[in-house]
Structures are given as C-alpha cells and as structure tokens.
C-alpha atoms as a PDB file:
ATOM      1  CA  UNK A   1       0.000   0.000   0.000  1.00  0.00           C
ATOM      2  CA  UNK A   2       1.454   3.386  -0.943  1.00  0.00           C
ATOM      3  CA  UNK A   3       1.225   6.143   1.647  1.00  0.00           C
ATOM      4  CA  UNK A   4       3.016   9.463   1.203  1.00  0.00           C
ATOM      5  CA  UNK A   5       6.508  10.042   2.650  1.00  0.00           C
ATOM      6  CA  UNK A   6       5.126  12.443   5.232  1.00  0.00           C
ATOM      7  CA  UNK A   7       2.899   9.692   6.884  1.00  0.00           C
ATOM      8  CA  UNK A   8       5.982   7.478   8.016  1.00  0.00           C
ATOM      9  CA  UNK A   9       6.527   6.979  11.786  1.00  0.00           C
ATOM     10  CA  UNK A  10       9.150   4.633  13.448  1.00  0.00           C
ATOM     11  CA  UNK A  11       8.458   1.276  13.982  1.00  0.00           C
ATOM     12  CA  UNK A  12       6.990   1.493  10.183  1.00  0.00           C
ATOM     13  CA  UNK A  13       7.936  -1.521   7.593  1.00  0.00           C
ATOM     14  CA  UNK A  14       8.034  -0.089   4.499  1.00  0.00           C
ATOM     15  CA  UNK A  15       9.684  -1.260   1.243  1.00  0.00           C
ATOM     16  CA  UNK A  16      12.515   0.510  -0.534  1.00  0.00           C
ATOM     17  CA  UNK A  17      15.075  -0.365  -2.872  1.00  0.00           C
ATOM     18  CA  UNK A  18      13.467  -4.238  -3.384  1.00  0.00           C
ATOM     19  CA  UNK A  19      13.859  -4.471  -0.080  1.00  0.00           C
ATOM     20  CA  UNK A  20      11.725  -4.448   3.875  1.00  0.00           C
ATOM     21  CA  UNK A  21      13.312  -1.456   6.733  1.00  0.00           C
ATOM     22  CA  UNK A  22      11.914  -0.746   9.639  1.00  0.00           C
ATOM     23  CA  UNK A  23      11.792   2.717  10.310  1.00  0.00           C
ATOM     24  CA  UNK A  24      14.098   4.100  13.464  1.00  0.00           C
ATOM     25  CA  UNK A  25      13.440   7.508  13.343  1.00  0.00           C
ATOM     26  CA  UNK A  26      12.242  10.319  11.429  1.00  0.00           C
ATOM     27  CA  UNK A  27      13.006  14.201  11.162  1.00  0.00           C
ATOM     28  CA  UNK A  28      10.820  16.929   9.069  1.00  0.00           C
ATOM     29  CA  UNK A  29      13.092  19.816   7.716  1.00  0.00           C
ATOM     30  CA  UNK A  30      11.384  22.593   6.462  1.00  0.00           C
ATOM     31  CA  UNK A  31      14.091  24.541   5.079  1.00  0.00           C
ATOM     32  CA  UNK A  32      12.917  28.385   4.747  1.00  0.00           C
ATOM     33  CA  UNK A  33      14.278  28.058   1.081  1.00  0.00           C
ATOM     34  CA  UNK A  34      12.338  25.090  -0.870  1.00  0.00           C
ATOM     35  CA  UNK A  35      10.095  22.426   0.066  1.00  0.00           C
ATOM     36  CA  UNK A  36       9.915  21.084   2.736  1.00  0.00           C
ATOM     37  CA  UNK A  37      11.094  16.842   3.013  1.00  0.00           C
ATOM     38  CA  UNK A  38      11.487  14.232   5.686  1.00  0.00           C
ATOM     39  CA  UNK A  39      15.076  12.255   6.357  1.00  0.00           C
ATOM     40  CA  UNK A  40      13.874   8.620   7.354  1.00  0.00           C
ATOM     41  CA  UNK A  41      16.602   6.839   9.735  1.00  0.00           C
ATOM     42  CA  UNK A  42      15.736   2.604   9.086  1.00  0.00           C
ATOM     43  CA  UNK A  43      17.646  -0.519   9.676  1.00  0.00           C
ATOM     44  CA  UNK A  44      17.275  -3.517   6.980  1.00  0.00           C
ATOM     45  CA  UNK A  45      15.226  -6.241   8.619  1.00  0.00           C
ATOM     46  CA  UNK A  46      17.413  -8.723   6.800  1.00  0.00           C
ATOM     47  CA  UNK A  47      21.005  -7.674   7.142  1.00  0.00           C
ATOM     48  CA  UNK A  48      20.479  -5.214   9.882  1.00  0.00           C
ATOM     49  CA  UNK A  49      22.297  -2.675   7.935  1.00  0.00           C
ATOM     50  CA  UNK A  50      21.053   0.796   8.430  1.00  0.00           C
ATOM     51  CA  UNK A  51      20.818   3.679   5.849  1.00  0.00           C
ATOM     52  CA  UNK A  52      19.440   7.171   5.769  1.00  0.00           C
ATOM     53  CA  UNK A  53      16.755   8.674   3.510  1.00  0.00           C
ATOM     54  CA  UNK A  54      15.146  11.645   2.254  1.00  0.00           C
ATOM     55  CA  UNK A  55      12.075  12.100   0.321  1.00  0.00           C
ATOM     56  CA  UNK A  56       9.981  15.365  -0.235  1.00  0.00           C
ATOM     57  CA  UNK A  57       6.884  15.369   1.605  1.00  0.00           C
ATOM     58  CA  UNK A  58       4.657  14.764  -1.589  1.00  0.00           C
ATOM     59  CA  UNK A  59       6.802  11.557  -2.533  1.00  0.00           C
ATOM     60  CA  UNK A  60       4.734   7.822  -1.589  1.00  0.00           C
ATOM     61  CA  UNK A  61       6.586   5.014  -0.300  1.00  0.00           C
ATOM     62  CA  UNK A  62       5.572   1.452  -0.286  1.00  0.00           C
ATOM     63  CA  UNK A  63       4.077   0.657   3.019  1.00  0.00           C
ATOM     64  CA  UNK A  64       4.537  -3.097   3.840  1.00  0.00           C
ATOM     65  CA  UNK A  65       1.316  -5.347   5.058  1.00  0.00           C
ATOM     66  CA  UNK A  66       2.258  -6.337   8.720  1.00  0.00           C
ATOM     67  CA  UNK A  67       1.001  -8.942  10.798  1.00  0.00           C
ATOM     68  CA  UNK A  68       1.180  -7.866  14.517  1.00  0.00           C
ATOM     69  CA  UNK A  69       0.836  -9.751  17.334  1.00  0.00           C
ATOM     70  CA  UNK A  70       0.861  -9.456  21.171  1.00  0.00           C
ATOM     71  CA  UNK A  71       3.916 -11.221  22.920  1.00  0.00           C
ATOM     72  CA  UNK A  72       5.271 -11.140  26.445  1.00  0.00           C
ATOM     73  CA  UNK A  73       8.326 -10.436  27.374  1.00  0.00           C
ATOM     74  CA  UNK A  74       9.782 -13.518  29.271  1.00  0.00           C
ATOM     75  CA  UNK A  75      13.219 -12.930  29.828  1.00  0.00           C
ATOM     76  CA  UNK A  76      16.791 -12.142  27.671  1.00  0.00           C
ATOM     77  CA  UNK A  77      19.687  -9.926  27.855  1.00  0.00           C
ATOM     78  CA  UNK A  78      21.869  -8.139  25.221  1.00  0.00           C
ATOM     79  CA  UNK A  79      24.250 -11.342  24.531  1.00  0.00           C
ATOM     80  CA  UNK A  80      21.964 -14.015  23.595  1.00  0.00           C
ATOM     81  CA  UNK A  81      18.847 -12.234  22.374  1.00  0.00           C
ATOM     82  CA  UNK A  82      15.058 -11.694  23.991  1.00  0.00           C
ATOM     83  CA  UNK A  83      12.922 -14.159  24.541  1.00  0.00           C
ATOM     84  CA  UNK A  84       8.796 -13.477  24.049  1.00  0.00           C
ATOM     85  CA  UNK A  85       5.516 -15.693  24.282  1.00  0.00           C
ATOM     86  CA  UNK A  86       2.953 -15.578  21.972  1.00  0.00           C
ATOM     87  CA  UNK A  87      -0.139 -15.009  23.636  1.00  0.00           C
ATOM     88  CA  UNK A  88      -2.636 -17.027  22.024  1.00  0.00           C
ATOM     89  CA  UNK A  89      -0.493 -20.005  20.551  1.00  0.00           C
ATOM     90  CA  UNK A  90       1.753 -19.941  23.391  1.00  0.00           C
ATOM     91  CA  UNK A  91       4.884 -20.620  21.170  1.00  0.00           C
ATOM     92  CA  UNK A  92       8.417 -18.498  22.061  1.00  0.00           C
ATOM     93  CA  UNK A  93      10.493 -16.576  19.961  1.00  0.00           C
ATOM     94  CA  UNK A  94      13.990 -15.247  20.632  1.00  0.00           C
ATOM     95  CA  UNK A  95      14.729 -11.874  19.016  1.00  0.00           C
ATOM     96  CA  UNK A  96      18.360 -10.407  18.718  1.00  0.00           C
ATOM     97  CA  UNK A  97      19.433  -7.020  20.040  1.00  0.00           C
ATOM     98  CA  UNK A  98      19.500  -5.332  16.963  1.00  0.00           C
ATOM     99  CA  UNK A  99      15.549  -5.924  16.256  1.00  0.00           C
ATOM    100  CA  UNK A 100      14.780  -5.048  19.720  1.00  0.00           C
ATOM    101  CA  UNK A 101      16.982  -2.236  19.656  1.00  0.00           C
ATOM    102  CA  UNK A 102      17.953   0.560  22.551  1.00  0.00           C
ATOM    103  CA  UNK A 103      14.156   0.015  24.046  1.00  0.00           C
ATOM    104  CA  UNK A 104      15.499  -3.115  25.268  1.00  0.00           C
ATOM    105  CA  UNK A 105      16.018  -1.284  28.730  1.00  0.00           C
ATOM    106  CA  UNK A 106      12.433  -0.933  29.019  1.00  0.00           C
ATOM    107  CA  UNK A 107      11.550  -4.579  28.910  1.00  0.00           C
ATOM    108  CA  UNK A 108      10.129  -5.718  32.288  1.00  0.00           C
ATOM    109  CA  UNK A 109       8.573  -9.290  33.355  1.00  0.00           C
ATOM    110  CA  UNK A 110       5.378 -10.279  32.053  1.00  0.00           C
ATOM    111  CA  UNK A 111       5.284  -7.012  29.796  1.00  0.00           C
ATOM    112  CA  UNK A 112       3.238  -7.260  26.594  1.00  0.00           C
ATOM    113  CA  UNK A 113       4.647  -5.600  23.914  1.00  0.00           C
ATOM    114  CA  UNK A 114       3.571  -5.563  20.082  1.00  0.00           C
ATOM    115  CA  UNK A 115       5.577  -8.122  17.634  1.00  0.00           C
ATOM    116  CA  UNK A 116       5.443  -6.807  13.748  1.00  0.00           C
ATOM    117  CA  UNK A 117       5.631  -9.999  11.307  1.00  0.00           C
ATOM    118  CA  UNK A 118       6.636  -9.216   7.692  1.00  0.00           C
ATOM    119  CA  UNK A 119       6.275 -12.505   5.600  1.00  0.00           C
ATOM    120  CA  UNK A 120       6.441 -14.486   8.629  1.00  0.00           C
ATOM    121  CA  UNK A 121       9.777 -13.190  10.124  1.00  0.00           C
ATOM    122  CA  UNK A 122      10.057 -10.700  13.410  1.00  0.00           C
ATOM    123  CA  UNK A 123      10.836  -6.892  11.697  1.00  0.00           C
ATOM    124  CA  UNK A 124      10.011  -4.662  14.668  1.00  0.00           C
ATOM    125  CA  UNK A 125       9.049  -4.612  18.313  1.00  0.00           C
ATOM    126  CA  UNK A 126       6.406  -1.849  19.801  1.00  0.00           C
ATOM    127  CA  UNK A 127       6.653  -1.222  23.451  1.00  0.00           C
ATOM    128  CA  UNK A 128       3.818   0.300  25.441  1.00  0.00           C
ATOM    129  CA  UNK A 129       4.185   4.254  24.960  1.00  0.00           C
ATOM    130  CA  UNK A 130       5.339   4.680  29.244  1.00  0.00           C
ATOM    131  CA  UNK A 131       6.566   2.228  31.841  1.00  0.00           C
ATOM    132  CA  UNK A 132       7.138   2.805  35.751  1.00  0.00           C
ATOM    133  CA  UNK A 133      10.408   2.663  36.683  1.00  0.00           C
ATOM    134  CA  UNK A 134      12.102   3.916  39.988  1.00  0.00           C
ATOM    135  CA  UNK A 135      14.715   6.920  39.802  1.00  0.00           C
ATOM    136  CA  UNK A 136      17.684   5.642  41.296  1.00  0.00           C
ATOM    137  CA  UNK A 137      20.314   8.464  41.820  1.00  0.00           C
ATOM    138  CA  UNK A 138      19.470  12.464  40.747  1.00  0.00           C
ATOM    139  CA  UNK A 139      21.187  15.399  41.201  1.00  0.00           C
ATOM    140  CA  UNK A 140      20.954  17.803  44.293  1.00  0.00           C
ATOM    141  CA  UNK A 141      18.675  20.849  43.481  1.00  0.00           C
ATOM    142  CA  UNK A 142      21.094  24.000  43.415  1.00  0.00           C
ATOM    143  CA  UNK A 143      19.221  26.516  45.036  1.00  0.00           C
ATOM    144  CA  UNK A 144      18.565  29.558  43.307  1.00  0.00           C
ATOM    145  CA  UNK A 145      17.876  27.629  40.042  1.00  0.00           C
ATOM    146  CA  UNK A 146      14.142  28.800  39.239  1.00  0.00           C
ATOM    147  CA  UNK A 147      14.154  28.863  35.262  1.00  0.00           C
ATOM    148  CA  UNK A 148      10.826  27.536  34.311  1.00  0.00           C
ATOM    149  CA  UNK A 149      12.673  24.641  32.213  1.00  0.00           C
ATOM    150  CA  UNK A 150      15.091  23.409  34.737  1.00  0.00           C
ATOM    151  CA  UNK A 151      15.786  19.911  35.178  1.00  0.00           C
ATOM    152  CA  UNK A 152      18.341  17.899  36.797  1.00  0.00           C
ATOM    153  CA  UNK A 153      19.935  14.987  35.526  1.00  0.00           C
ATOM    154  CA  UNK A 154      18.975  11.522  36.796  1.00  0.00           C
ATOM    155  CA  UNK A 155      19.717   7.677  36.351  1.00  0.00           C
ATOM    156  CA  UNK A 156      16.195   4.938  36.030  1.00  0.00           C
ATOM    157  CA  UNK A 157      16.834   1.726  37.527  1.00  0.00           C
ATOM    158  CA  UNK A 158      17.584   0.222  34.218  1.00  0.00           C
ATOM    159  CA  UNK A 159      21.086   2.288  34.189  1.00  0.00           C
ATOM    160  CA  UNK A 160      19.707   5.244  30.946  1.00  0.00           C
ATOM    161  CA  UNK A 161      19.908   8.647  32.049  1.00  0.00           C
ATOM    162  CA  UNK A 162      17.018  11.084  31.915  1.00  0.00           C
ATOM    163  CA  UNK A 163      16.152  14.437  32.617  1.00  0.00           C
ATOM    164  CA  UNK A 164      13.688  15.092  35.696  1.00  0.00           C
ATOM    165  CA  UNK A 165      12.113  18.012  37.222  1.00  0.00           C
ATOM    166  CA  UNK A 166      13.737  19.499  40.495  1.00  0.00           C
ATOM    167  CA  UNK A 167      11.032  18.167  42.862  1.00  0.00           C
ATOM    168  CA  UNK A 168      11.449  14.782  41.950  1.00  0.00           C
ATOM    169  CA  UNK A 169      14.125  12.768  44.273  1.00  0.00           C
ATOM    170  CA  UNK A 170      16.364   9.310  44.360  1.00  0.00           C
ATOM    171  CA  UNK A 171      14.074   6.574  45.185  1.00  0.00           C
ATOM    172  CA  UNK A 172      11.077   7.898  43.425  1.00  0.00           C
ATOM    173  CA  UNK A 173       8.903   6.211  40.804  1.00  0.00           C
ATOM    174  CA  UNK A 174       8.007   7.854  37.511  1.00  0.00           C
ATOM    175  CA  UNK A 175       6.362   7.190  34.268  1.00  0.00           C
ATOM    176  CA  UNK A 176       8.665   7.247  31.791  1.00  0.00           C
ATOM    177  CA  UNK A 177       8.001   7.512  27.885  1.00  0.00           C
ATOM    178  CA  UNK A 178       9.511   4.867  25.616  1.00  0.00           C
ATOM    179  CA  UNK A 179       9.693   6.036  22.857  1.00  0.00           C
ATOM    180  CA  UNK A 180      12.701   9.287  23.475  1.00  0.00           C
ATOM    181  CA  UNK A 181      12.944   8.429  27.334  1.00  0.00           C
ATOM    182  CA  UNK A 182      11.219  11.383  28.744  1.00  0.00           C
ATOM    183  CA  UNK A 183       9.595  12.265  31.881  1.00  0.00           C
ATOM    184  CA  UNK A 184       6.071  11.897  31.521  1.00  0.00           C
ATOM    185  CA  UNK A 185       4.904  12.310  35.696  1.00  0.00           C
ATOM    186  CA  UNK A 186       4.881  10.447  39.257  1.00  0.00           C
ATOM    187  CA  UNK A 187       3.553   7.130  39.267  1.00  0.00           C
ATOM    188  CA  UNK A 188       0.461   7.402  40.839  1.00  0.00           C
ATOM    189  CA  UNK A 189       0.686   3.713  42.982  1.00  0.00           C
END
C-alpha cells in the first residue's frame, strides 16, 4: 500500500530499494528556502544494515502489510537475544538485540509488547508508549535555580539517564516515555 513520505513513523515496515526497513526515526526539515522533506533513519530487517533517507513530503513510499501480534516479554539480555511468548499459541520466539533495539532497557517481566511480522519473520518490536520505573540516583537541586525549564539529571533503575524536574528525588517512581525516554509524571501507585 502506498502512503506518502510524510505519513511514516518509526516502527513502520516499508519497502525501498526491493527491499523491507523498519523505520528508526524520522526528522521533518522545512528549510525556509524550498520544500519542505522528511530524512527517514531505518535498519534492513534482513542484514540489519542501516541507511538514511530523504524524500519530499509529496513523494509515496511502499508501506509493507504487517502482521502484529501481542507477545510477552519472558526474559533475555543483550548477549543471547530476547525471549517473548505468543499469547494465544503460546509458542516463544527469541529476538536479537538489533531488532529489539535501545528500548530493550524498558523490557520488564510479564510485559506485553507488540511483535510486527513481515512474511512471517520478526521486523520490529512496539513497546507500550510509558513504563514505571524507579529513579535511582538524581542530582541535588542548586538553590537559586528557578528557570521555568530546569531539570536535573537523573539515572532509572535500568542504568539510561534522563532528565527530571527538580522536585522529583532518588528513590522515586516515575512514568517514563519509551519512545525518546522522557519524563512523563509520578507514578500514581
């Protein structure tokens, strides 16, 4: 199905160049000269290679039919992949770290997380858009610091850094956003 270039998001499969990429990330540049056009950051789901693109806004790209399905995370680490159940046949998959990708810090026990199939083989994993995770170590508020946009650096449990406000201390948990590891608020439990 074509769709036009402006339409991609990551965790897309499209087809380019005779061949499947997921999608990674994707910036629009609207250049005050011109029109403007989108630069597409994807990773081949067969090689793992990755590549950038651009395409004006206008151009369509071949959008690739995708079965999804619901997994949960089991267990796995970076060496010898990530393991998931399917939830209605019950059969387990093990998925690399380079179709995973950096979200793999996010996985917790028993999470359920979306599986993309392209011609029966795993192309892309979607993780819930926040998880709870505790704040570990954050900076010391420095006192006179009352911009509207401070933050202070901080560490989740899962060792990535993130940027929190001032109120929030060590030992806290937060809902964090997945997809660019944000600060979304307190966890309300």
């Amino acid at each position: 199905m074509k769709i036009q270039a402006n339409l991609i998001r990551p965790g897309m499969i499209i087809e380019h160049q005779a061949r499947k990429w997921s999608v990674l990330k994707i910036q629009l540049i609207q250049p005050g000269k011109g029109g403007a056009f989108i630069q597409v950051e994807m990773r081949d789901i067969k090689t793992n290679n990755k590549t950038n693109e651009r395409w004006r806004t206008a151009d369509t790209v071949e959008k690739c039919n995708v079965e999804q399905r619901e997994h949960q995370f089991l267990f796995g680490d970076k060496d010898s992949g990530y393991t998931f159940m399917d939830q209605e046949t019950f059969d387990q998959i093990t998925l690399s770290h380079e179709i995973v990708g950096d979200q793999a810090g996010f996985l917790q026990d028993g999470m359920v997380v979306e599986i993309d199939f392209v011609e029966g083989e795993p192309g892309a994993v979607a993780l819930p858009q926040t998880v709870i995770m505790e704040l570990v170590e954050a900076d010391a508020v420095v006192k006179g610091q009352t911009a509207s946009s401070s933050y202070k650096p901080g560490i989740l449990e899962n060792g990535m850094r993130i940027l929190v406000p001032p109120h929030v201390a060590a030992g806290t948990r937060i809902v964090v956003n997945t997809a660019d590891c944000t600060y979304a608020e307190r966890a309300k439990d």
